[in-house]
Protein backbone atom coordinates (compact mmCIF):
# COMPACT_ATOMS: atom_id res chain seq x y z
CA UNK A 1 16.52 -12.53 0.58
CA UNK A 2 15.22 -11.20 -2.82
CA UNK A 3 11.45 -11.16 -3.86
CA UNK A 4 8.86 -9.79 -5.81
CA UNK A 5 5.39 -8.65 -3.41
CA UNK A 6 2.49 -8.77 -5.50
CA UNK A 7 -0.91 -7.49 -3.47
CA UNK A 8 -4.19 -5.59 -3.70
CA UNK A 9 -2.33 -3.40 -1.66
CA UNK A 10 0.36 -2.87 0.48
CA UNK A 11 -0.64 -3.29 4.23
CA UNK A 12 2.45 -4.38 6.57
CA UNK A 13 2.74 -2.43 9.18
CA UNK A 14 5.10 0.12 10.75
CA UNK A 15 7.92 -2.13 11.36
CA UNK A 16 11.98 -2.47 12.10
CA UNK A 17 14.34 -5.27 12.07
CA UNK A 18 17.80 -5.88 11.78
CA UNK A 19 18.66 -6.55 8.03
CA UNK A 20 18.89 -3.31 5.71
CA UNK A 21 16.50 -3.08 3.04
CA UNK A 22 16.15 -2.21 -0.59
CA UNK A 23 12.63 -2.23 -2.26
CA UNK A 24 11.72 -0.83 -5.17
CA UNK A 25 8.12 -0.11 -6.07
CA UNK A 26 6.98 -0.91 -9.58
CA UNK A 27 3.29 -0.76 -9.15
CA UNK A 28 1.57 1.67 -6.65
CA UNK A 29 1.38 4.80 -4.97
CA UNK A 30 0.49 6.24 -1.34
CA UNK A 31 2.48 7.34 1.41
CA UNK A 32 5.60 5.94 2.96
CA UNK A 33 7.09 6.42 6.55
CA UNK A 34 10.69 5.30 7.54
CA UNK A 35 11.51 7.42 11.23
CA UNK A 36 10.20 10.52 11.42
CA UNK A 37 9.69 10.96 7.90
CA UNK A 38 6.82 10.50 5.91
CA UNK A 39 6.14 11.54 1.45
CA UNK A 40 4.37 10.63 -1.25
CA UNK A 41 5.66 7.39 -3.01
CA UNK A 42 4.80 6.59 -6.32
CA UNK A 43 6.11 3.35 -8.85
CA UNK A 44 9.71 3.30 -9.35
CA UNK A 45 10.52 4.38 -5.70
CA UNK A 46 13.77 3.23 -5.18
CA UNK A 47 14.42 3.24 -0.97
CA UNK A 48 17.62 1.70 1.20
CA UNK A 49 16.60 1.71 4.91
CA UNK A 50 19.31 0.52 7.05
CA UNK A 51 19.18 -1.86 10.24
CA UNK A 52 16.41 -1.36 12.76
CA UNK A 53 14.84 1.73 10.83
CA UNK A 54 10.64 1.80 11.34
CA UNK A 55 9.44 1.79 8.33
CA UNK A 56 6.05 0.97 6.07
CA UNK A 57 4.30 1.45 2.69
CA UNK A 58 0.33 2.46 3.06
CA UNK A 59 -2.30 2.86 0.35
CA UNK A 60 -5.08 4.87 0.56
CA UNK A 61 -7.45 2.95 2.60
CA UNK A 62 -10.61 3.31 -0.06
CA UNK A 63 -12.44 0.14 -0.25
CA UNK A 64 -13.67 0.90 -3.30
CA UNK A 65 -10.91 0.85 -5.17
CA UNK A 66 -7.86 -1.29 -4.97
CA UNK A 67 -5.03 -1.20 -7.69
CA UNK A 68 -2.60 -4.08 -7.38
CA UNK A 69 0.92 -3.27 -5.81
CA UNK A 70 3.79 -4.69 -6.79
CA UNK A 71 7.77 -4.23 -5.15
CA UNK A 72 10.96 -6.20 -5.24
CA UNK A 73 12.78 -6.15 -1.56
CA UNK A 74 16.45 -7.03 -0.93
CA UNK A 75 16.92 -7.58 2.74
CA UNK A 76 20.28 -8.51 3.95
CA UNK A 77 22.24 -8.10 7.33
CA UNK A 78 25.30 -5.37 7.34
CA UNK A 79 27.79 -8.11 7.78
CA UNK A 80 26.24 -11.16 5.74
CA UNK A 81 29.97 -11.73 4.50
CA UNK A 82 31.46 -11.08 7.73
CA UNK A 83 31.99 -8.66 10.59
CA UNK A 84 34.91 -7.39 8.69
CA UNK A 85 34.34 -7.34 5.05
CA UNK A 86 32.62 -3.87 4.35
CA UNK A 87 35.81 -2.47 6.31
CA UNK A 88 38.22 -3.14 3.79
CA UNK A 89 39.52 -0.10 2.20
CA UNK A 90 38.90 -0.68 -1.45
CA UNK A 91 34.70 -1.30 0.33
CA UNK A 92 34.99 2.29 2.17
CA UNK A 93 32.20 3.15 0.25
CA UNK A 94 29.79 0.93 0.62
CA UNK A 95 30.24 0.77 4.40
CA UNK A 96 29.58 4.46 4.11
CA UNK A 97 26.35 3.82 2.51
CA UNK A 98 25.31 1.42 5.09
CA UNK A 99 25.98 4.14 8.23
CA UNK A 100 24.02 6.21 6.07
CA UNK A 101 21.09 4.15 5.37
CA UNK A 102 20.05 4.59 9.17
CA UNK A 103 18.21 7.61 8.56
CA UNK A 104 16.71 6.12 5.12
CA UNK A 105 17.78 6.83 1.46
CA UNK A 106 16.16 7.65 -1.53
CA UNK A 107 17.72 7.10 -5.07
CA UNK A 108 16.36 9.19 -8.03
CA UNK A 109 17.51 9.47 -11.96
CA UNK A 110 19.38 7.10 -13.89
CA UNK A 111 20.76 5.48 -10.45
CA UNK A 112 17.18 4.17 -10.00
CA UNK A 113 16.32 2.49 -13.36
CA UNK A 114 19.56 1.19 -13.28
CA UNK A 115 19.01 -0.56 -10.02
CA UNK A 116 15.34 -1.49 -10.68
CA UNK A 117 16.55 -3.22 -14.20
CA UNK A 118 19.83 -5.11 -12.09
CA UNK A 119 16.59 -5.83 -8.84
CA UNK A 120 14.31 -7.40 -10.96
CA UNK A 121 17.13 -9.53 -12.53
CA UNK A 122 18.09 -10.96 -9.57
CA UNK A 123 14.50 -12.05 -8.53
CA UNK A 124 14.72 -15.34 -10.71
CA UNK A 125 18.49 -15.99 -9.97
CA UNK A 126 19.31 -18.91 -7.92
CA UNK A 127 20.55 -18.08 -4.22
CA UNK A 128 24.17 -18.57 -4.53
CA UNK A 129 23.66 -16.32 -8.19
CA UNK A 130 22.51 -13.09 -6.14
CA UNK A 131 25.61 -12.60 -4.29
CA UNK A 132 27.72 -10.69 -7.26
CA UNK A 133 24.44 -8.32 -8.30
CA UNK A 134 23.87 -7.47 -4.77
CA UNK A 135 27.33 -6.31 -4.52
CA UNK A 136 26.78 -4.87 -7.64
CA UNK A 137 23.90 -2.88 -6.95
CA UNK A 138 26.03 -2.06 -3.48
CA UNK A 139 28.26 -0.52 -5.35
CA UNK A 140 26.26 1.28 -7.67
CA UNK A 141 24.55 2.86 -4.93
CA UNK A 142 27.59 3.94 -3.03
CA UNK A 143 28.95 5.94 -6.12
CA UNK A 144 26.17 7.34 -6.96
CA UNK A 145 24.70 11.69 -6.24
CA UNK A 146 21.43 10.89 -7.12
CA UNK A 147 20.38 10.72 -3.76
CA UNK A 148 18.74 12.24 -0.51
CA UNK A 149 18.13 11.51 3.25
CA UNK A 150 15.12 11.06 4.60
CA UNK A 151 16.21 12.26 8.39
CA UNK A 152 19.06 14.12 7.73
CA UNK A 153 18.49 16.12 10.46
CA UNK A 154 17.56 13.46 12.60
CA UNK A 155 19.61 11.20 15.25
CA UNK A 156 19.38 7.14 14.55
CA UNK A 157 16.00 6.23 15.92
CA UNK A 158 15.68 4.79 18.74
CA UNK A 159 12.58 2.71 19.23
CA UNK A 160 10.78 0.08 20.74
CA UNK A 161 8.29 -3.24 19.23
CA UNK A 162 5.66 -1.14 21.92
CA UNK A 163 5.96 1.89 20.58
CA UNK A 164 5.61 0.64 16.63
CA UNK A 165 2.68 -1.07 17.57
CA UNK A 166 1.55 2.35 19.19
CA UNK A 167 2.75 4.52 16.22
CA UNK A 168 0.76 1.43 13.85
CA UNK A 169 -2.24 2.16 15.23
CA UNK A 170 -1.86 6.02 15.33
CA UNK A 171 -1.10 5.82 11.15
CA UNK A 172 -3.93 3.35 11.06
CA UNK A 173 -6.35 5.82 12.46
CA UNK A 174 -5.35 8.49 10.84
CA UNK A 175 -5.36 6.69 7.30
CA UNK A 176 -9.04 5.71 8.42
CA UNK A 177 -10.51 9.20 9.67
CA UNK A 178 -8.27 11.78 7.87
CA UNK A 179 -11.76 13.06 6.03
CA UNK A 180 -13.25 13.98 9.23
CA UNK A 181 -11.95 16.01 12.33
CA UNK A 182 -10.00 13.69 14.34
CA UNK A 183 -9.39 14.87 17.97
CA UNK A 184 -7.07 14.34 20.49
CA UNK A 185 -8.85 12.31 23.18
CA UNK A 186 -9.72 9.87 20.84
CA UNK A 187 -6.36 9.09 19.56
CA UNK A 188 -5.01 8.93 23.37
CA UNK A 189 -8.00 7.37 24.38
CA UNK A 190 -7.08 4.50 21.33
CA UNK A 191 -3.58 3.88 22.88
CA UNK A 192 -4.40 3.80 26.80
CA UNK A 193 -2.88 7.24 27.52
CA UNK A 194 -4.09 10.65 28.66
CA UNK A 195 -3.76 13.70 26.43
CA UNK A 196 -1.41 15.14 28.36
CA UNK A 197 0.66 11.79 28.24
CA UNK A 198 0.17 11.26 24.49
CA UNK A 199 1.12 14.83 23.49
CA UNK A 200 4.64 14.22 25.59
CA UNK A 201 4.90 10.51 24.55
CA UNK A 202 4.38 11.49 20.70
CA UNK A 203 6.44 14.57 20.46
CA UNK A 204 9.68 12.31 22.01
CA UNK A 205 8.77 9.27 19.52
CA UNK A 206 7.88 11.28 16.55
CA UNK A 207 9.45 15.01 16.91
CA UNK A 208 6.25 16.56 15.50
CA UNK A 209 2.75 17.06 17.32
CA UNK A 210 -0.17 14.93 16.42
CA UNK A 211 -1.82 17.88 14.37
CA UNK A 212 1.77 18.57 12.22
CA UNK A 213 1.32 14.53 11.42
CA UNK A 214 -2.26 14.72 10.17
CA UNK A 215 -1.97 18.12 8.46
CA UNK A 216 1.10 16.61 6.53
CA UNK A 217 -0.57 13.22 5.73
CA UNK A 218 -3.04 15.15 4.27
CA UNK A 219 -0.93 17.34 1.83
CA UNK A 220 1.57 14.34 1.09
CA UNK A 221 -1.93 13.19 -0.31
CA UNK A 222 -3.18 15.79 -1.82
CA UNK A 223 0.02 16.16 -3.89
CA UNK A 224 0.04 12.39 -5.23
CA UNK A 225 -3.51 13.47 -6.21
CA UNK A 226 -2.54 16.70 -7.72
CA UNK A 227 -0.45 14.98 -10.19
CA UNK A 228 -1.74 11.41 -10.96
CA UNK A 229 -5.51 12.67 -10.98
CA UNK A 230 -7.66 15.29 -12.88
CA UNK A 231 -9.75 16.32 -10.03
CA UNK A 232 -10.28 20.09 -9.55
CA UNK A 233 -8.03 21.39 -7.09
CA UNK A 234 -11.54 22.08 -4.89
CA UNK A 235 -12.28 18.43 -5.07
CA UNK A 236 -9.08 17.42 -3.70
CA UNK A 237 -9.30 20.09 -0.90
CA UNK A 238 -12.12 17.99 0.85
CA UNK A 239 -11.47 14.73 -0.11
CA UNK A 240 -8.31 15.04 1.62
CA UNK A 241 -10.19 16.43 5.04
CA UNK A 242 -9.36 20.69 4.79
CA UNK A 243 -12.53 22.19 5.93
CA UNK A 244 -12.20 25.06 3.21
CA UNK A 245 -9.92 26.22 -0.04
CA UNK A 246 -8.07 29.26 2.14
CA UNK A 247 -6.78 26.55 4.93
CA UNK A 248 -5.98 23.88 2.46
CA UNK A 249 -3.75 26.63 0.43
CA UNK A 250 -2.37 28.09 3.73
CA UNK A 251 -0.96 24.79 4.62
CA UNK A 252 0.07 23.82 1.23
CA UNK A 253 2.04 26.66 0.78
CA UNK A 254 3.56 26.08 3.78
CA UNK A 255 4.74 22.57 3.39
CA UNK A 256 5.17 22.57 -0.51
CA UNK A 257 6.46 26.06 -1.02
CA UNK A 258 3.71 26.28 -3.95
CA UNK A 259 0.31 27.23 -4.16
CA UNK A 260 -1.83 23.63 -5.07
CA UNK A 261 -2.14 25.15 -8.50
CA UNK A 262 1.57 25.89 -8.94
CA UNK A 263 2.86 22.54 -7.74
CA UNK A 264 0.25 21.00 -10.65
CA UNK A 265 1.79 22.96 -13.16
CA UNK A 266 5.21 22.44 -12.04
CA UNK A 267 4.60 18.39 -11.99
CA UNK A 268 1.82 17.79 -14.43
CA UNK A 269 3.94 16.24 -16.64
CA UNK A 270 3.36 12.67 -14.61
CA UNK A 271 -0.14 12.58 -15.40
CA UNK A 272 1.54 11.83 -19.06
CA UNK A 273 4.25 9.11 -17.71
């Protein structure tokens, strides 16, 4: 399957299933989640998650505002030409970048815009005409260093159609209420468990605690702010839900390895893209 998504916004929720996928974004920005992982996407995001990865795009939930998102997705199962085929020798490769598209891959550089221009080709082929360019853009991939892992750190995930609908609602909430405090109770309260329950339940399913999530959904957004927007770096310390500029900062630095201000500088260059 190849197809071009054209929306207000992108709004599927956290999700697996058993064909790999390729999207690439050419409208759009916000956050996007495969496993554990969650950053900043922005267009020409070029992603490969592998069979039965979780996995979901999210816009800022401002209703408001709505810019139109756009991707092309490639979904197709590891053996679509066989059980076999990828273990040919002269395909080492590629079946190499399948094993390694379980923990979710991210193509940068000329690898991307040469994939984008061969994806958006493909779109208006006929079906038995996007064989060869997948294969193609299979290829490409597997050759390619312009790369990184999203969970490289990570075992495959292992996880249930309950617990994405759990972790759904969780992102949902937090996309909702990251402006205000959000507490504890309510968020165990929202999926029928105790705090005590939730705390153990979510540290096994997700590896971080709940208040590691929300601090780093709100600094994955404060960056795509910092460097698609011209609000004062104050500005963007509230609307993102820090209480005050010395806690926002603390944070920042400690996720980003920059000061708010420095990681402006160092990117500003995209508000000119």
């Amino acid at each position: 399957m190849c197809k071009k998504i054209r929306s207000h916004h992108f709004d599927t929720p956290y999700h697996f299933h058993p064909e790999c996928e390729l999207t690439c974004i050419t409208q759009s920005e916000g956050t996007r989640f495969v496993g554990n992982n969650f950053e900043t996407f922005m267009a020409k995001d070029l992603l490969l998650v592998g069979r039965d990865v979780p996995h979901c795009w999210k816009n800022e939930n401002n209703l408001e505002e709505r810019h139109e998102a756009e991707a092309i997705v490639i979904q197709f199962k590891e053996d679509f030409l066989g059980k076999e085929f990828f273990y040919k020798p002269e395909l080492a490769k590629i079946k190499a970048l399948l094993d390694r598209s379980r923990k979710g891959i991210v193509f940068t550089g000329r690898t991307k815009e040469k994939a984008a221009l061969m994806m958006d080709q493909m779109v208006e082929a006929d079906a038995t005409e996007k064989l060869i360019p997948l294969l193609q853009i299979l290829d490409l991939l597997s050759k390619s260093k312009e790369f990184y892992v999203l969970n490289a750190a990570a075992a495959e995930a292992k996880i249930s159609i309950e617990d994405c609908e759990r972790i759904n609602k969780i992102y949902a909430y937090i996309e909702e209420h990251f402006r205000t405090e959000i507490l504890l109770k309510d968020v165990a309260g929202m999926v029928y468990m105790t705090p005590s329950s939730f705390c153990r339940y979510f540290k096994k399913v997700s590896r971080k605690t709940l208040n590691t999530l929300i601090n780093e959904y709100r600094i994955e957004l404060s960056k795509q702010k910092l460097i698609s927007t011209e609000e004062s770096i104050y500005a963007i310390c509230y609307d993102c839900g820090f209480q005050n500029i010395s806690n926002f900062n603390k944070h920042f630095r400690k996720n980003v390895n920059l000061t708010p201000s420095e990681y402006r500088a160092k990117f500003s260059h995209y508000l000119n893209d």
